[in-house]
C-alpha atoms as a PDB file:
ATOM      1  CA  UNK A   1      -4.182  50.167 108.633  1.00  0.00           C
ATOM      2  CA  UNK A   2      -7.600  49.840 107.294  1.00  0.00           C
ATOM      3  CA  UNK A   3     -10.007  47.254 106.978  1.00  0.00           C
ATOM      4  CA  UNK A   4      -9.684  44.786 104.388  1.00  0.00           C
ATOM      5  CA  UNK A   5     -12.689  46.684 101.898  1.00  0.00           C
ATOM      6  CA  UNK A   6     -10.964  49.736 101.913  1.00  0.00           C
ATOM      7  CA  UNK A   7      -7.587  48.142 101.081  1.00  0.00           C
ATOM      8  CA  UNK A   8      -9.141  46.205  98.006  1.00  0.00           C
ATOM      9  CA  UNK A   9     -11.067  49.754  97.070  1.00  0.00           C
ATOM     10  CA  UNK A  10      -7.359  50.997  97.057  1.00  0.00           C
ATOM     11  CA  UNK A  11      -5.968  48.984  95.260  1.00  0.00           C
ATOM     12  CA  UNK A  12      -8.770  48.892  92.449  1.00  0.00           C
ATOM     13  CA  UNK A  13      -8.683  52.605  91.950  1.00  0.00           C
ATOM     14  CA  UNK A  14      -4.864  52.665  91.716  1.00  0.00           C
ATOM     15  CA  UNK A  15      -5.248  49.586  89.377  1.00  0.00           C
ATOM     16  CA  UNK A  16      -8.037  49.668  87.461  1.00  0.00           C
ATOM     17  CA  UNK A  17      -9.620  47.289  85.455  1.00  0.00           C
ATOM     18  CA  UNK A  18     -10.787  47.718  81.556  1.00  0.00           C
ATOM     19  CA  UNK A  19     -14.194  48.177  82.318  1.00  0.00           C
ATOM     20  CA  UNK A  20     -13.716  49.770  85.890  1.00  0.00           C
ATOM     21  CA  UNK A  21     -11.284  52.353  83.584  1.00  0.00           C
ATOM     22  CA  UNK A  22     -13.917  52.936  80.942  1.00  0.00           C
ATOM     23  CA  UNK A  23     -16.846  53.505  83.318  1.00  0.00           C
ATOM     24  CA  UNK A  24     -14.954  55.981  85.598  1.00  0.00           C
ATOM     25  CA  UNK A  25     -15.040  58.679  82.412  1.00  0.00           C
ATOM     26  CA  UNK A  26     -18.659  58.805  82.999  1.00  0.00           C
ATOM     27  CA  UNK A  27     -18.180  60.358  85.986  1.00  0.00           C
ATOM     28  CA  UNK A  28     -19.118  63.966  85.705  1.00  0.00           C
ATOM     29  CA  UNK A  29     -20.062  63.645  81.581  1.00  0.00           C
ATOM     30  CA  UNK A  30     -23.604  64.282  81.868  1.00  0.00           C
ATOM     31  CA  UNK A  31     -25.791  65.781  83.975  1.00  0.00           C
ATOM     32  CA  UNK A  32     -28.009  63.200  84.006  1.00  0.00           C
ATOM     33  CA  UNK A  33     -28.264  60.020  85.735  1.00  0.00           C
ATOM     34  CA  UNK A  34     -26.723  57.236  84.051  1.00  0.00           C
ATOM     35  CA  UNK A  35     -29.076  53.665  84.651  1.00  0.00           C
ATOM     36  CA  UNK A  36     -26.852  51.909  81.813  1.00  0.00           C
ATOM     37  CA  UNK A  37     -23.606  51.330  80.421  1.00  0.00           C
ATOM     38  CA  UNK A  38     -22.196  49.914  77.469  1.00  0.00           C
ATOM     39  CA  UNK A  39     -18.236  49.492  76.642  1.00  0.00           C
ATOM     40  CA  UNK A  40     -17.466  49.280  72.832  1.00  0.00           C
ATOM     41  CA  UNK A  41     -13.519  47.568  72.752  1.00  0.00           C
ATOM     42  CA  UNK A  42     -10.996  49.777  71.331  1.00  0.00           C
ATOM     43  CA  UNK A  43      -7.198  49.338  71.321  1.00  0.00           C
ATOM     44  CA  UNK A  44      -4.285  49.023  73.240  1.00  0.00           C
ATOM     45  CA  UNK A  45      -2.717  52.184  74.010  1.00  0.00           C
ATOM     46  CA  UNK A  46      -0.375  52.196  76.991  1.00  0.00           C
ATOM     47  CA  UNK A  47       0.961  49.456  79.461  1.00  0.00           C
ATOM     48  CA  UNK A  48       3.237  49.872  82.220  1.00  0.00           C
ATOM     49  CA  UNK A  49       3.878  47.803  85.924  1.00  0.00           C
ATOM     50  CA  UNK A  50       2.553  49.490  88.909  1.00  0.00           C
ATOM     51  CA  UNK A  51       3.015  48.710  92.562  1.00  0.00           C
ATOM     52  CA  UNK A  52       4.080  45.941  90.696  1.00  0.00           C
ATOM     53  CA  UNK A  53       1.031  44.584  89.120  1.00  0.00           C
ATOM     54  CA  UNK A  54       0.208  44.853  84.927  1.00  0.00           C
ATOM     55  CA  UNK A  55      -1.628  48.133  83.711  1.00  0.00           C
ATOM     56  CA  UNK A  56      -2.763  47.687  80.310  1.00  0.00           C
ATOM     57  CA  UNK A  57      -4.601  50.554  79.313  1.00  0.00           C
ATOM     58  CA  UNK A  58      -7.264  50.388  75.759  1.00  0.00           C
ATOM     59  CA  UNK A  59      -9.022  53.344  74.160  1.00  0.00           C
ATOM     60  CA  UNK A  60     -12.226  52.271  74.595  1.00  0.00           C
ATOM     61  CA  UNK A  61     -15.267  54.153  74.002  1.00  0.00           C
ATOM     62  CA  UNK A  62     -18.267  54.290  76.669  1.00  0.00           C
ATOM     63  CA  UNK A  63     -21.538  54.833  76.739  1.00  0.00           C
ATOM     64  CA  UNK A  64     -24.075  56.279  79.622  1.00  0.00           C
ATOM     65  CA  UNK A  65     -27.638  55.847  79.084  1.00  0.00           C
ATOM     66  CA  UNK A  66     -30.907  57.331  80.887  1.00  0.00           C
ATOM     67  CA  UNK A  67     -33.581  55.913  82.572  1.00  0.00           C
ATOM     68  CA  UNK A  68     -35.645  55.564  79.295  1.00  0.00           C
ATOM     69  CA  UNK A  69     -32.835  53.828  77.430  1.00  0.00           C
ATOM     70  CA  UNK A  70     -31.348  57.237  75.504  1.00  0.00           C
ATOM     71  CA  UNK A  71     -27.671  57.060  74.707  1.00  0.00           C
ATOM     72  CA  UNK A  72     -26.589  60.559  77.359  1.00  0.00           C
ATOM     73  CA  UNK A  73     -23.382  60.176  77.094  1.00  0.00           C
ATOM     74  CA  UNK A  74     -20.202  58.693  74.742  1.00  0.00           C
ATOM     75  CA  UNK A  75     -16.847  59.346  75.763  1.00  0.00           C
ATOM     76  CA  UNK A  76     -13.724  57.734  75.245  1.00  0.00           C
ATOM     77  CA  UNK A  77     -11.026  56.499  77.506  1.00  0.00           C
ATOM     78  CA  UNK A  78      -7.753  58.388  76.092  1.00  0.00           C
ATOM     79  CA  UNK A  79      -7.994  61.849  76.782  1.00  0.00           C
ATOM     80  CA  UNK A  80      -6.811  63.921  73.885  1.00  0.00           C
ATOM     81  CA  UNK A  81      -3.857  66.245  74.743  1.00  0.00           C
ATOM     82  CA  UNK A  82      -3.625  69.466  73.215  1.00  0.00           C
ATOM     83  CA  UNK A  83      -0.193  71.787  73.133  1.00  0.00           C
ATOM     84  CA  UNK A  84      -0.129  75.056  72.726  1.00  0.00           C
ATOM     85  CA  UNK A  85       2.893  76.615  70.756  1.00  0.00           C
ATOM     86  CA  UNK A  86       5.108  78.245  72.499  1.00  0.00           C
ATOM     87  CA  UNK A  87       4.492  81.657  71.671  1.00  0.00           C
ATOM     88  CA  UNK A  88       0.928  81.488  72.864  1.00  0.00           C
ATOM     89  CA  UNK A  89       1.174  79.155  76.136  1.00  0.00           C
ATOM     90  CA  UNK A  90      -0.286  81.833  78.423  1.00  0.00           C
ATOM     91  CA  UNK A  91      -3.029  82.476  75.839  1.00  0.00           C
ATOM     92  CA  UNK A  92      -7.047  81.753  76.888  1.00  0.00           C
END
C-alpha cells in the first residue's frame, strides 16, 4: 500500500526496539531541546509476541541532555500505574 520506508517506519513503531522504546519517553519530557541521549540498562519487565515478532520490554531509565551537556531530562520506561480505591474513582 505504501512505499517500502513507511512500511519499515510501521513496523518499528509497532515493534520497537530497546533503545528506540527508551528514547520515545523523551518525547514531550522537557521543554527543551534534547542534543543527547544516554540509556542506563534496567530489567526485564514484560514480553509478549506481536504481529508475530518478540517484544521484550526492560525498565530502563533515559536521559535527555541540552545543548551545553546538562542532564534535562531522566525518565524511565515503565510507567507507574496508580489505582484509585473505589470509593474515590471519580475524585480529582
Amino acid at each position: 500500500m505504501f512505499g517500502p520506508g513507511v512500511d519499515n517506519a510501521i513496523e518499528k513503531y509497532l515493534v520497537p526496539s530497546r533503545e528506540l522504546l527508551a528514547v520515545l519517553q523523551l518525547w514531550r519530557a522537557s521543554q527543551q531541546i534534547v542534543f543527547r541521549y544516554d540509556v542506563i540498562p534496567g530489567p526485564k519487565v514484560f514480553e509478549t509476541q506481536i504481529h508475530g515478532k518478540r517484544f521484550e520490554m526492560y525498565n530502563d531509565t533515559v536521559l535527555g541532555f541540552n545543548k551545553s551537556g546538562k542532564e534535562v531530562v531522566r525518565q524511565q520506561v515503565e510507567e507507574p500505574i496508580y489505582i484509585r480505591p473505589a470509593e474515590r474513582v471519580n475524585w480529582l
